[in-house]
Protein backbone atom coordinates (compact mmCIF):
# COMPACT_ATOMS: atom_id res chain seq x y z
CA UNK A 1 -6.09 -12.90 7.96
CA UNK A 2 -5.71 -12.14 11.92
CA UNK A 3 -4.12 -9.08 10.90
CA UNK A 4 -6.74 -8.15 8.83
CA UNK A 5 -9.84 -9.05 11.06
CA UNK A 6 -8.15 -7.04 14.36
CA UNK A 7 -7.43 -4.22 11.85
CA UNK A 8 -11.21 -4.39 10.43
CA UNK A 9 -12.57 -4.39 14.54
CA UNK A 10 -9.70 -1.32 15.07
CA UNK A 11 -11.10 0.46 12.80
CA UNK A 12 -14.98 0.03 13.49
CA UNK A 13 -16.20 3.46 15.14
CA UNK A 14 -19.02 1.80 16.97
CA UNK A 15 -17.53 -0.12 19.21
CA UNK A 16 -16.10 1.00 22.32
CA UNK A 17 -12.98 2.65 22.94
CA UNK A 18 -11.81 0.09 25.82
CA UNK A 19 -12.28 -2.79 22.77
CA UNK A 20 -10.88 -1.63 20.00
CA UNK A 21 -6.98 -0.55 21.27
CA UNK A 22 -7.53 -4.83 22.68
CA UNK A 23 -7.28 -5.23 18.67
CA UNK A 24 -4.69 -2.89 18.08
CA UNK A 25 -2.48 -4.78 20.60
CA UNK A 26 -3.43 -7.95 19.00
CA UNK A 27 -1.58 -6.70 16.10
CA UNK A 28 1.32 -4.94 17.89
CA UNK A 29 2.38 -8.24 19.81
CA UNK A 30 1.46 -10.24 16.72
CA UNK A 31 4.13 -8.37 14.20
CA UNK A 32 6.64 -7.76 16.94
CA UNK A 33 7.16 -11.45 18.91
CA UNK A 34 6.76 -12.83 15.09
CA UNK A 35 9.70 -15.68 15.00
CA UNK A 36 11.72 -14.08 12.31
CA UNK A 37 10.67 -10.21 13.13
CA UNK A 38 7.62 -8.31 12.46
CA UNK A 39 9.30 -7.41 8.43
CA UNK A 40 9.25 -11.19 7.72
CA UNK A 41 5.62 -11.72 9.28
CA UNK A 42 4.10 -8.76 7.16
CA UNK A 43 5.89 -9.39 3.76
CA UNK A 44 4.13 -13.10 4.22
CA UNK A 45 0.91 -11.61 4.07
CA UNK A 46 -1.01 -11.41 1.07
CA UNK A 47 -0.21 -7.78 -0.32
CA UNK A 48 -4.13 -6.94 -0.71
CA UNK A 49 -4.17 -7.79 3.49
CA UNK A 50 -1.40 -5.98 3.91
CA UNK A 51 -3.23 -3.07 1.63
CA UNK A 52 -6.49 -3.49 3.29
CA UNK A 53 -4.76 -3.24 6.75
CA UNK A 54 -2.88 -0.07 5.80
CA UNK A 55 -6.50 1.43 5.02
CA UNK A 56 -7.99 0.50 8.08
CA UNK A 57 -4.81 2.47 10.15
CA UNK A 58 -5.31 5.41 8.19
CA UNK A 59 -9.16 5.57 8.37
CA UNK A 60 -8.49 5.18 12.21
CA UNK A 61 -6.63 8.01 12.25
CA UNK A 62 -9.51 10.17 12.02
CA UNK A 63 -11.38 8.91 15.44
CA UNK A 64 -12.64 11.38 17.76
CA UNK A 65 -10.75 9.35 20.56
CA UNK A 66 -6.87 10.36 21.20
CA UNK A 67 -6.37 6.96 22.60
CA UNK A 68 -7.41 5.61 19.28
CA UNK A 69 -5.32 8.00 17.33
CA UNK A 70 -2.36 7.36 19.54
CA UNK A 71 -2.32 3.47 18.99
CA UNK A 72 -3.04 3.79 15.46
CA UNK A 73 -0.20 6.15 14.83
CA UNK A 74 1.94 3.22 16.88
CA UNK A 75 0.76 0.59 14.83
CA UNK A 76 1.17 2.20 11.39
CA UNK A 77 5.11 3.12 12.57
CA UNK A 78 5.74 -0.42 13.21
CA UNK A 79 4.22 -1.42 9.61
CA UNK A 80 6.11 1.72 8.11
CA UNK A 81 9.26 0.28 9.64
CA UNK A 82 8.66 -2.74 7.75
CA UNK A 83 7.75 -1.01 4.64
CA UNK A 84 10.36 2.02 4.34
CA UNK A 85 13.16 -0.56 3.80
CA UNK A 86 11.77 -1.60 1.04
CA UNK A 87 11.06 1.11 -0.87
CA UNK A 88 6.76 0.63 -0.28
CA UNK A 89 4.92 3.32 1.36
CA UNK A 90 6.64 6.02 0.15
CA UNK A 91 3.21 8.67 0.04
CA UNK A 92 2.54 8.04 3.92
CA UNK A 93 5.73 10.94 5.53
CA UNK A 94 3.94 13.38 2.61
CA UNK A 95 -0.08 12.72 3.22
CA UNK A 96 0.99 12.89 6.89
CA UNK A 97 2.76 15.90 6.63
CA UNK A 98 -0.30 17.57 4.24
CA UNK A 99 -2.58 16.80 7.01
CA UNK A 100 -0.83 18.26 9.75
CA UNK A 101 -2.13 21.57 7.79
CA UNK A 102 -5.51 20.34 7.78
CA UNK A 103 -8.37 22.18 8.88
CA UNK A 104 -9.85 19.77 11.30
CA UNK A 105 -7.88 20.05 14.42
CA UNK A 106 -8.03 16.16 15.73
CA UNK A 107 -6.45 15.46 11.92
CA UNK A 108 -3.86 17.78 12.37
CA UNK A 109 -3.01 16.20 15.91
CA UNK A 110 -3.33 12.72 14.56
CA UNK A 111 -1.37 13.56 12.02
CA UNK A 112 1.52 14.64 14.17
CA UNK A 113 1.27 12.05 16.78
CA UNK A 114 1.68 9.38 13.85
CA UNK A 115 4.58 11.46 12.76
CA UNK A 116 6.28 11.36 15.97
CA UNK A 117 5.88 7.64 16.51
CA UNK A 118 7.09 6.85 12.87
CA UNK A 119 10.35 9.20 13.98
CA UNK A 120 10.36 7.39 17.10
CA UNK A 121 10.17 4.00 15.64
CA UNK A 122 12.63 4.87 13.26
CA UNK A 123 15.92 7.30 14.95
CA UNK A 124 18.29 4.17 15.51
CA UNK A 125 17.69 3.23 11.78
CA UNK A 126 19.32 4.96 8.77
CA UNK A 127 16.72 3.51 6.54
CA UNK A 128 16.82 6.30 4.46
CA UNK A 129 19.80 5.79 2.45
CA UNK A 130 20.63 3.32 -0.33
C-alpha cells in the first residue's frame, strides 16, 4: 500500500512540484533497494495496487511540469522492466508510441521521454525474446 499512497500523492496535480517527485523517489528507492530486486517487490503486491499504480504513472504523464513527466517516465521504466519479462504490459510501447503523434505537444514529449527511459532501462536486457 506505500506504493500505492506515494503513487496516489505523485499523481495529485495540486500539490507542488518540489513535493510530488519526493513521492516519486519514495517509490524509485522503494522497488530498487527491495531485498530480492524491485521484480520480486512488485509481483508481491496485490495486482489491483499494482493496476492502480500503473494508472496513476500514466495519468502523470500528462502534467504541465517536465520535471513531473521526466520522473514519471523513470518510474514507469522501472515497473515496465518488471513487467515486460513477464509477458504483462504489453499495450504500454504501442499507447506510447500513438501518443508521440498526439496533438498536444507536452503529450507528445512525455510520450517520448517515457520512451527513452523504458529503452534506457532496458538496452543491457534482451527481454524481448522467448
Amino acid at each position: 500500500m506505500f506504493i500505492l499512497a506515494c503513487s496516489e500523492e505523485f499523481s495529485q496535480n495540486n500539490l507542488s512540484d518540489s513535493l510530488r517527485p519526493k513521492a516519486a523517489i519514495l517509490i524509485k528507492y522503494t522497488l530498487l533497494n527491495s531485498e530480492g530486486g524491485a521484480e520480486k517487490l512488485w509481483y508481491n503486491l496485490d495486482s489491483q495496487v499494482r493496476e492502480k499504480t500503473k494508472t496513476n504513472l500514466l495519468m502523470t504523464l500528462a502534467s504541465k511540469s517536465d520535471i513531473i513527466r521526466n520522473v514519471a517516465g523513470d518510474l514507469i521504466s522501472i515497473i515496465f522492466s518488471c513487467e515486460v519479462g513477464k509477458g504483462h504490459w504489453n499495450d504500454l510501447i504501442e499507447n506510447l508510441a500513438n501518443n508521440t503523434g498526439h496533438e498536444d505537444a507536452e503529450i507528445k514529449k512525455s510520450a517520448i521521454m517515457a520512451l527513452g527511459h523504458i529503452c534506457e532501462k532496458l538496452k543491457d536486457r534482451n527481454v524481448f525474446t522467448s
